[in-house]
Protein backbone atom coordinates (compact mmCIF):
# COMPACT_ATOMS: atom_id res chain seq x y z
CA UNK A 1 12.33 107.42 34.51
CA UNK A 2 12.34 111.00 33.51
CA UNK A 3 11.46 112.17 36.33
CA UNK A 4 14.42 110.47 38.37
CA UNK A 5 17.80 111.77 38.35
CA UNK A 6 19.58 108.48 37.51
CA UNK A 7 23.04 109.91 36.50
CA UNK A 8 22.76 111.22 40.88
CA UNK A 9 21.31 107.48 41.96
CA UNK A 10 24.34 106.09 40.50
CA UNK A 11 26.94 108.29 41.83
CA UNK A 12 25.43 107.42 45.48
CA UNK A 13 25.73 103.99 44.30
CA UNK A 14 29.30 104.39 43.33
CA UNK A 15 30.51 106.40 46.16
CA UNK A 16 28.81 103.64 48.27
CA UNK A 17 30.90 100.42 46.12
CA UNK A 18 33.87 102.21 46.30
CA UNK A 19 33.64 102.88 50.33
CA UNK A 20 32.63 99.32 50.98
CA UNK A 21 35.12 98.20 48.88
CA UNK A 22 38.11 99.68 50.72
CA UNK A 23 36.52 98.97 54.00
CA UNK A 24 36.07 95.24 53.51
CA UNK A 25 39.52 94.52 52.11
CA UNK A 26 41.19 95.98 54.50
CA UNK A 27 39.83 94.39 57.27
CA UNK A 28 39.30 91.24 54.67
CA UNK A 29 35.69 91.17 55.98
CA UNK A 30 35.32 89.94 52.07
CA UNK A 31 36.31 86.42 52.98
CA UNK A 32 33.74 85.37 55.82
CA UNK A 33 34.63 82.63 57.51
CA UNK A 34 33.20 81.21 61.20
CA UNK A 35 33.85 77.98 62.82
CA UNK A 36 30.54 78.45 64.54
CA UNK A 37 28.35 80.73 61.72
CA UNK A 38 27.35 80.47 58.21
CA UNK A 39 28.59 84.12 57.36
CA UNK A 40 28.16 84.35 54.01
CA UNK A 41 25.03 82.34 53.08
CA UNK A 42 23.35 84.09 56.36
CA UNK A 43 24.19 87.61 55.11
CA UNK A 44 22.94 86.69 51.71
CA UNK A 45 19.86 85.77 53.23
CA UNK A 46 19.50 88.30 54.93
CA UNK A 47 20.35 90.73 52.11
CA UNK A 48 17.54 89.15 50.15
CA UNK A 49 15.09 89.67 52.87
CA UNK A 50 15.35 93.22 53.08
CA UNK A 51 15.67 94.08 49.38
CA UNK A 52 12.35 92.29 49.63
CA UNK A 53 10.93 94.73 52.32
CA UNK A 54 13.17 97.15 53.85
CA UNK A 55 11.74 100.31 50.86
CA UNK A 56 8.36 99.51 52.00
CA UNK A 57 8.84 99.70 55.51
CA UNK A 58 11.30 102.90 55.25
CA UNK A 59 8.40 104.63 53.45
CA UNK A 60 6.13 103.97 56.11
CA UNK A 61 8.31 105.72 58.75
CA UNK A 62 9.25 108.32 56.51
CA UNK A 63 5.48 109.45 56.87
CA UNK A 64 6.29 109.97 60.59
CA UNK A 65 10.08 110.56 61.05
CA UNK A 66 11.94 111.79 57.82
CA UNK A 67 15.33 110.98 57.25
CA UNK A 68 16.93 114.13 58.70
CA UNK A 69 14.95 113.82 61.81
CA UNK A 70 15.94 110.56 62.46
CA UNK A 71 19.74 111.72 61.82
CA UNK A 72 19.66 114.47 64.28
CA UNK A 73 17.93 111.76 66.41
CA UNK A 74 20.91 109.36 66.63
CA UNK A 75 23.42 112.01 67.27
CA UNK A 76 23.85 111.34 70.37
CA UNK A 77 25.92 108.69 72.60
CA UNK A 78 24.23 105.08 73.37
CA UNK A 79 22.08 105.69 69.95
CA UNK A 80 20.52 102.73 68.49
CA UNK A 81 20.75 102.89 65.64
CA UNK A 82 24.14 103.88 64.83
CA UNK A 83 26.74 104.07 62.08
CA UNK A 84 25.99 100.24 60.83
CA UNK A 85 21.68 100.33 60.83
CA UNK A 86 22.24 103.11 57.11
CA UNK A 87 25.24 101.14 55.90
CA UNK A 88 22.75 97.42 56.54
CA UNK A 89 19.52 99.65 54.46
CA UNK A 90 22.11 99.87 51.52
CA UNK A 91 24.59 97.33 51.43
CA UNK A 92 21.87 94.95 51.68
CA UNK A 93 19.80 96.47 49.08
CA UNK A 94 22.47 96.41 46.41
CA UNK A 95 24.39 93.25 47.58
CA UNK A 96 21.03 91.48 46.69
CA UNK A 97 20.53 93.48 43.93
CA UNK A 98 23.95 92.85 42.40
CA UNK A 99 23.14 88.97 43.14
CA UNK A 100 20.10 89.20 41.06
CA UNK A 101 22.14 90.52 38.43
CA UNK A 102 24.92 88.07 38.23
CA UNK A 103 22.38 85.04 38.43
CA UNK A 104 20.71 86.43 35.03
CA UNK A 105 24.49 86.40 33.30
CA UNK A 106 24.49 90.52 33.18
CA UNK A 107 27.71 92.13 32.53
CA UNK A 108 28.15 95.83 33.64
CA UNK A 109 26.21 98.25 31.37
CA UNK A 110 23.50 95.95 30.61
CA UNK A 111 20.00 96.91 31.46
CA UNK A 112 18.73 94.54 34.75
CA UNK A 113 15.44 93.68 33.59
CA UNK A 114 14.20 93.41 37.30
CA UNK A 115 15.60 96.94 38.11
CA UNK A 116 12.67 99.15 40.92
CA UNK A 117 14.22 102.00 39.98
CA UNK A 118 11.70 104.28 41.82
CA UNK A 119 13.00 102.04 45.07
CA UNK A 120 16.27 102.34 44.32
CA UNK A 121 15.88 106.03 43.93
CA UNK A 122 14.10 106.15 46.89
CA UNK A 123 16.58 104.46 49.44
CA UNK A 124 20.00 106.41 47.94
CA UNK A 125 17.71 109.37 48.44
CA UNK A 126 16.87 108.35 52.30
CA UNK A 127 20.04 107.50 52.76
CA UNK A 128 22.09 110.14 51.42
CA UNK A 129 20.01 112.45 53.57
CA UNK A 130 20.15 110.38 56.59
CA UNK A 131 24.09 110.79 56.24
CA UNK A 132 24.46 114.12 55.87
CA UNK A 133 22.13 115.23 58.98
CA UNK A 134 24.13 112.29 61.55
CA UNK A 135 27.62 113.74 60.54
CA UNK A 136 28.49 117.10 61.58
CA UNK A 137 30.26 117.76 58.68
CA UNK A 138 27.41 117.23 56.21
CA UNK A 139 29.37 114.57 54.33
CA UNK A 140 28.80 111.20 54.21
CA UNK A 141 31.73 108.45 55.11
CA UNK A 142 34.41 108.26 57.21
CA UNK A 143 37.08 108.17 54.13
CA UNK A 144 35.79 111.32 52.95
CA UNK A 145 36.64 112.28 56.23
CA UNK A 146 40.24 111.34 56.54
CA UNK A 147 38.30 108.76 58.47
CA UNK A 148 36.49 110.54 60.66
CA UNK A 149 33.28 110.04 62.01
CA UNK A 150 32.22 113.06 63.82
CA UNK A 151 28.34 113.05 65.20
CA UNK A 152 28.28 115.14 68.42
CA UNK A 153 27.84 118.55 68.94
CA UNK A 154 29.71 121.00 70.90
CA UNK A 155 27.28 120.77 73.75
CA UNK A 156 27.50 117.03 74.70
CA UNK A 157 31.42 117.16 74.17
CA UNK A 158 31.57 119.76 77.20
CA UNK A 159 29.02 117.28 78.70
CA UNK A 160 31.14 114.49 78.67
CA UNK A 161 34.03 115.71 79.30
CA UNK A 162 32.23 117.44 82.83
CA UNK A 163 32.50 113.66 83.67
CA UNK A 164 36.14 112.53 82.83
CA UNK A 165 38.03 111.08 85.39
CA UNK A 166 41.54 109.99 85.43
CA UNK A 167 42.43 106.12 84.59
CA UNK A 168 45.40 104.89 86.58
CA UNK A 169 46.60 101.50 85.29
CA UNK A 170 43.82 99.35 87.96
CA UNK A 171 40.70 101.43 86.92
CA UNK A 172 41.78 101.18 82.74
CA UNK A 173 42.69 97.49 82.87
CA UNK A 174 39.23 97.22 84.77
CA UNK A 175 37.61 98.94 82.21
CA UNK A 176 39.09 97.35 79.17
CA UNK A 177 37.88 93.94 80.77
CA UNK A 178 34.35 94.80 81.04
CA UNK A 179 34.67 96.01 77.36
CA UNK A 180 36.29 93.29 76.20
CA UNK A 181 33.25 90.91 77.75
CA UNK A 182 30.93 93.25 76.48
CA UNK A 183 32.26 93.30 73.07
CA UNK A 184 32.17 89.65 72.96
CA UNK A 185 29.01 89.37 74.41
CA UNK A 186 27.52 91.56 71.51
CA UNK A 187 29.65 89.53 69.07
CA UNK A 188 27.98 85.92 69.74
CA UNK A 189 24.15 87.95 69.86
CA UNK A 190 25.08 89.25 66.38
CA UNK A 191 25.97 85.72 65.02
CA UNK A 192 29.33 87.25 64.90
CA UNK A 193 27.92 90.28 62.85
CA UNK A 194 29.61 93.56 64.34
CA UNK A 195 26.80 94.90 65.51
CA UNK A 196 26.49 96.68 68.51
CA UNK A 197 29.90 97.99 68.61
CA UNK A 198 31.06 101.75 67.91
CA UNK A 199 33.32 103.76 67.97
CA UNK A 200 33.36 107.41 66.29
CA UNK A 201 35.64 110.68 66.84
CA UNK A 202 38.06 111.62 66.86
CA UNK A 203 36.99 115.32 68.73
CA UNK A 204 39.56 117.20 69.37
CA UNK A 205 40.20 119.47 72.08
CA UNK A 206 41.82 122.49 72.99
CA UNK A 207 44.85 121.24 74.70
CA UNK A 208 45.56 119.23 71.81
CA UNK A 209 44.05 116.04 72.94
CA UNK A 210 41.53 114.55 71.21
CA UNK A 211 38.10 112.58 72.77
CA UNK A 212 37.06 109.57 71.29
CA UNK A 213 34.25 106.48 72.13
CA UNK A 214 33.56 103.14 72.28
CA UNK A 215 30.20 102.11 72.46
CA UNK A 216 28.23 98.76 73.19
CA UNK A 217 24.31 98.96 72.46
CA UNK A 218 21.21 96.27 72.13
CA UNK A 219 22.65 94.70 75.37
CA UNK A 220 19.45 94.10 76.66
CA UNK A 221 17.84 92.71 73.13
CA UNK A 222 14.59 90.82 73.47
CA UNK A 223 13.98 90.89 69.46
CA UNK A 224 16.31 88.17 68.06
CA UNK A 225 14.54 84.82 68.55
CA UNK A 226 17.61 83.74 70.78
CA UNK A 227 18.32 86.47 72.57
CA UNK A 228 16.55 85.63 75.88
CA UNK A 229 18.86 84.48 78.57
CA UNK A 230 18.90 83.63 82.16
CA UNK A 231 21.53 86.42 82.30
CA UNK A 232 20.55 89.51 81.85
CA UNK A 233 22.61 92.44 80.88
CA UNK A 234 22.45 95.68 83.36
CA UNK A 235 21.93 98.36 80.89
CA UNK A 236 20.91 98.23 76.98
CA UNK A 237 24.28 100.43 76.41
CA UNK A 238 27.57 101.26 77.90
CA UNK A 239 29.29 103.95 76.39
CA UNK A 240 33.10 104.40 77.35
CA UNK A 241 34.44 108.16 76.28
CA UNK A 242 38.63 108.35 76.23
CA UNK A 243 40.94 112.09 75.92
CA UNK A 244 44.44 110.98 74.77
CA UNK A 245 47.36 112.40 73.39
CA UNK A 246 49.03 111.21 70.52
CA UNK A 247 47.00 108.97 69.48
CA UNK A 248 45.69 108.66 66.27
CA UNK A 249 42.83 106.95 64.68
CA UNK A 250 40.44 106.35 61.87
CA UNK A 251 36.34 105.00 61.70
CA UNK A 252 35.05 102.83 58.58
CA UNK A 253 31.68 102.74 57.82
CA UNK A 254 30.48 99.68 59.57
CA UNK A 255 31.51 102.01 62.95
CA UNK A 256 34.87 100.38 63.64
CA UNK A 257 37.70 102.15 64.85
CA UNK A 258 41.17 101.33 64.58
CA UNK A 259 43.81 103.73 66.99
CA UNK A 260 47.70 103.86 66.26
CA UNK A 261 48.97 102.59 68.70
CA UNK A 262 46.18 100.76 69.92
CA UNK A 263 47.79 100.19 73.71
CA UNK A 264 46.19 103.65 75.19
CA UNK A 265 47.53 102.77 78.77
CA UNK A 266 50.23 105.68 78.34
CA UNK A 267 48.53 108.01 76.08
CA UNK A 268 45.11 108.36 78.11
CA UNK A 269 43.99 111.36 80.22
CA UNK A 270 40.98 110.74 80.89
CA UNK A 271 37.96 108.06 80.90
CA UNK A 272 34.31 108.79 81.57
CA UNK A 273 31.79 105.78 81.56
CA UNK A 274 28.21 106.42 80.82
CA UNK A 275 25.00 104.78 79.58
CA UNK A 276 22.15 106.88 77.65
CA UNK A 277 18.59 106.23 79.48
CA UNK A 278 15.84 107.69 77.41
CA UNK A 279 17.87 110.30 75.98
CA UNK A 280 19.57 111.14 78.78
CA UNK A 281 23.44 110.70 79.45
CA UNK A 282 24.02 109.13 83.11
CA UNK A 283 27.28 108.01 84.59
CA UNK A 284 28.33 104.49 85.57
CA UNK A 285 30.35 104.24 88.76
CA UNK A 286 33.22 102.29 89.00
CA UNK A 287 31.80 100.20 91.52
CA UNK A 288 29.30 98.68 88.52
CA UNK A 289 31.93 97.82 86.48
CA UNK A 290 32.94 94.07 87.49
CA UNK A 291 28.68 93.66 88.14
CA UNK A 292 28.61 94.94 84.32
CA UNK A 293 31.35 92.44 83.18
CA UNK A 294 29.94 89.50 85.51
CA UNK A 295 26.25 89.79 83.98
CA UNK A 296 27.64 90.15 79.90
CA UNK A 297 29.98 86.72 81.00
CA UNK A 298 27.26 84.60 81.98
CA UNK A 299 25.32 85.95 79.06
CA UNK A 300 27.72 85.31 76.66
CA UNK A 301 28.40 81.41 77.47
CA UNK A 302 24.32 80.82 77.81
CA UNK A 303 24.33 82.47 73.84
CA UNK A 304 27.32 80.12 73.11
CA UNK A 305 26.05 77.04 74.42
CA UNK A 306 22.41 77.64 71.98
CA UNK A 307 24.05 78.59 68.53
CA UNK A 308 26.56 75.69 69.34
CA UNK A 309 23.58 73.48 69.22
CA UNK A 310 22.43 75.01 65.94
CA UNK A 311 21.92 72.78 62.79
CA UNK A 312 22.71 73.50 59.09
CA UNK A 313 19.36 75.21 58.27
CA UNK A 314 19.16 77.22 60.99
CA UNK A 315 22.98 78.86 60.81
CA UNK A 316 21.79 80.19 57.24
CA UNK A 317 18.11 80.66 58.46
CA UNK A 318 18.96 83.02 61.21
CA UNK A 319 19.79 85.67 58.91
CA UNK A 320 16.43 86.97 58.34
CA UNK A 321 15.92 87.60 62.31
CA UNK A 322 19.38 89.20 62.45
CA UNK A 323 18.90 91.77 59.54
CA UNK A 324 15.24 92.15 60.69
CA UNK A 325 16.87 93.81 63.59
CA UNK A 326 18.76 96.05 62.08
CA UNK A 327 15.30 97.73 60.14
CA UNK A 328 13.63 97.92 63.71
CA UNK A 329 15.89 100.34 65.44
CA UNK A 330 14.77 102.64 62.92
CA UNK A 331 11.33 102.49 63.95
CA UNK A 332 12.38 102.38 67.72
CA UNK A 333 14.25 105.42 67.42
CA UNK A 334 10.81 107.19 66.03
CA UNK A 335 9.15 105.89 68.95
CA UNK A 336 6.40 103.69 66.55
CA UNK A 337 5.14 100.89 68.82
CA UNK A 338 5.74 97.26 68.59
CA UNK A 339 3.62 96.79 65.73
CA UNK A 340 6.19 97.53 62.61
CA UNK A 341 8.58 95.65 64.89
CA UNK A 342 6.75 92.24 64.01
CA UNK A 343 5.31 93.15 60.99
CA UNK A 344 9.40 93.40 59.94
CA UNK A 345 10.12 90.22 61.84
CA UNK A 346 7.34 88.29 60.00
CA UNK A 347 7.94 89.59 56.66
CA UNK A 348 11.78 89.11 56.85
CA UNK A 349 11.04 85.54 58.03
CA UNK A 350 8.68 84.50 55.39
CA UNK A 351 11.05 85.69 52.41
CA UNK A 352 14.08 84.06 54.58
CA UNK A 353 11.78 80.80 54.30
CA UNK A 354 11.26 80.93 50.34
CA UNK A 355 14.71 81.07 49.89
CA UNK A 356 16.22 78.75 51.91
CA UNK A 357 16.36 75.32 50.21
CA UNK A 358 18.30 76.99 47.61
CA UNK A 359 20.96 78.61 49.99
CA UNK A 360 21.71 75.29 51.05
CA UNK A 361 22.27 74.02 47.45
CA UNK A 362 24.66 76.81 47.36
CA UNK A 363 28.40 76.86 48.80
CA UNK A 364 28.99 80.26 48.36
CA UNK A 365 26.64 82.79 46.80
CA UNK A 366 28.25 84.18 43.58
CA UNK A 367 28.20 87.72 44.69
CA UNK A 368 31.00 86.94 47.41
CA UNK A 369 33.23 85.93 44.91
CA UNK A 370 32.19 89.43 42.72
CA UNK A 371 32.91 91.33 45.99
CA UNK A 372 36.77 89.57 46.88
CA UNK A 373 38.02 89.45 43.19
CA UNK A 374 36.33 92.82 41.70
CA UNK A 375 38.62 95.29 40.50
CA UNK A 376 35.70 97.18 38.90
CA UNK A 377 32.32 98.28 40.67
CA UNK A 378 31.24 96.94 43.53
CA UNK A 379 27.71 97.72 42.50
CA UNK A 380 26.82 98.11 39.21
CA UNK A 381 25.10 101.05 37.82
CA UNK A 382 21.87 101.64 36.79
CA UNK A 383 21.79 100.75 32.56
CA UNK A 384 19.64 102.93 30.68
């Protein structure tokens, strides 16, 4: 314990709390409701799952891709992962951790007699690093960033903007159609998790415009158990770039993005559509986009009609696939081979397994209650 710097574990841990905090009340992501999902006892799940596993795993890749290489990695558009794969590896972490410590009675400030502290040092370590080699700003949240979220270097700005082309009314309502299907495409895969959706900037430019994107990744996911459809997707990503003027607008840390005003028909300049292949940015012609749209529609409703046919079990059950998911772009992105990809799904599914009957016994994990009501930490400190 000596040997750790505790008092700098729990300012990561604080700094995290604090972020998440404000992020999930103000989009009141805190209360978790679905007609269709079991939010909360599926994210608890899958918290559990990966405080289980996810330190082991990370310390496997670590031996092959450090955290600052795999920053510098996903700076770039179309990257999978993204903003939301380093806020899963912590949130879940201490969500399950600060479960563990409310089901033993603990009050803040008391020792957790279950606390891995060399784990726990370990990911806020990887993650910290991770952070400050994605940003180009070397910090590590959007809020610290007047909430900006600024990844890509001066190179692939001039890049993308080489491939800007006007948006008349026709081409943007096109365009925010096909995003629109794509977005809710990405939303029924997830299990109505965000994932696969964001947007980061803004960038601005010298004729005081700024450039901004909205991306759509794992399009083409053949991972989650339910993922396979008749349908199939065109590209794994579709990455939409915007210049605008007077518009305004701030990124949390999940990798959403809210604009003021958010009707851009007036404001925009410019719109460039691309897709990252390999590394490699290519554009999407305009011609693609209702093919695009067309293929994510008839996706989408095939997804639908399967998790509508879901029972109890399985809308809590299906959280260890979906955060199992998350872990794996990490190793993707390192170019490992499938092997860590179902040694994750197959550890993440037995742990989901073991701790299922008593999910169901539950209404609502206590932690979600902690997490709405708190007015002190989000996640408690380390007690020494």
């Amino acid at each position: 314990m000596a040997q750790i710097d505790v008092a700098r574990v729990n300012e990561i841990i604080h700094v995290f709390g604090e972020h998440q905090k404000a992020d999930m009340r103000a989009m009141r992501r805190e209360s978790m409701k679905s007609m269709l999902f079991d939010l909360p006892r599926r994210s608890s799940l899958g918290w559990e799952v990966l405080y289980q596993h996810e330190v082991s795993f990370l310390r496997e890749l670590s031996k092959h891709a450090p955290p600052e290489r795999l920053g510098a990695l996903m700076r770039t558009p179309g990257s999978r992962p993204y903003a939301l794969q380093p806020f899963i590896v912590m949130c879940t972490y201490l969500g399950a951790r600060q479960q563990h410590m409310l089901d033993l009675g603990l009050r803040e400030g008391q020792p957790f007699p279950e606390e891995r502290l060399e784990e726990l040092a370990f990911l806020t370590d990887w993650w910290e690093r991770l952070m400050r080699s994605y940003r180009t700003d070397g910090l590590l949240l959007p809020n610290e960033a007047d909430g900006g979220l600024q990844i890509l270097d001066e190179q692939t700005i001039e890049q993308v903007r080489s491939r800007l082309r006007p948006a008349p009314r026709e081409r943007y309502a096109a365009i925010r159609r096909m995003a629109a299907t794509l977005q809710l495409y990405l939303f029924i895969l997830h299990g109505e998790q965000r994932d696969g959706i964001f947007g980061h900037g803004p960038y601005q430019l010298q004729d005081d415009s700024i450039l901004f994107f909205a991306e759509y990744n794992d399009l083409r996911n053949d991972y989650l158990p339910w993922a396979q459809t008749q349908a199939r997707n065109l590209y794994d990503n579709v990455v939409i770039a915007y210049t605008a003027t007077g518009v305004s607008m701030r990124c949390d840390m999940f990798g959403s993005v809210t604009l003021d005003p958010s009707e851009l028909a007036d404001a925009l300049s410019g719109v460039a559509l691309l897709r990252n292949e390999n590394g490699a940015l290519r554009t999407i012609d305009d011609e693609e986009i209702p093919h695009i749209q067309a293929a994510a529609a008839s996706a989408q409703e095939e997804l639908y009609l399967k998790a509508v046919e879901w029972d109890e079990r399985y809308k809590i059950e299906y959280g260890a696939p979906l955060f199992a998911n998350h872990l794996k772009a990490f190793f993707d992105l390192a170019g490992l081979d499938g092997g860590a990809a179902q040694s994750i799904m197959d550890a993440c599914r037995a742990s989901g397994e073991r701790m299922l009957e008593s999910l169901l016994r539950t209404e609502m994990p206590t932690v979600w209650t902690h997490m709405a009501s708190t007015e002190g930490d989000f996640f408690w400190p380390v007690a020494t």
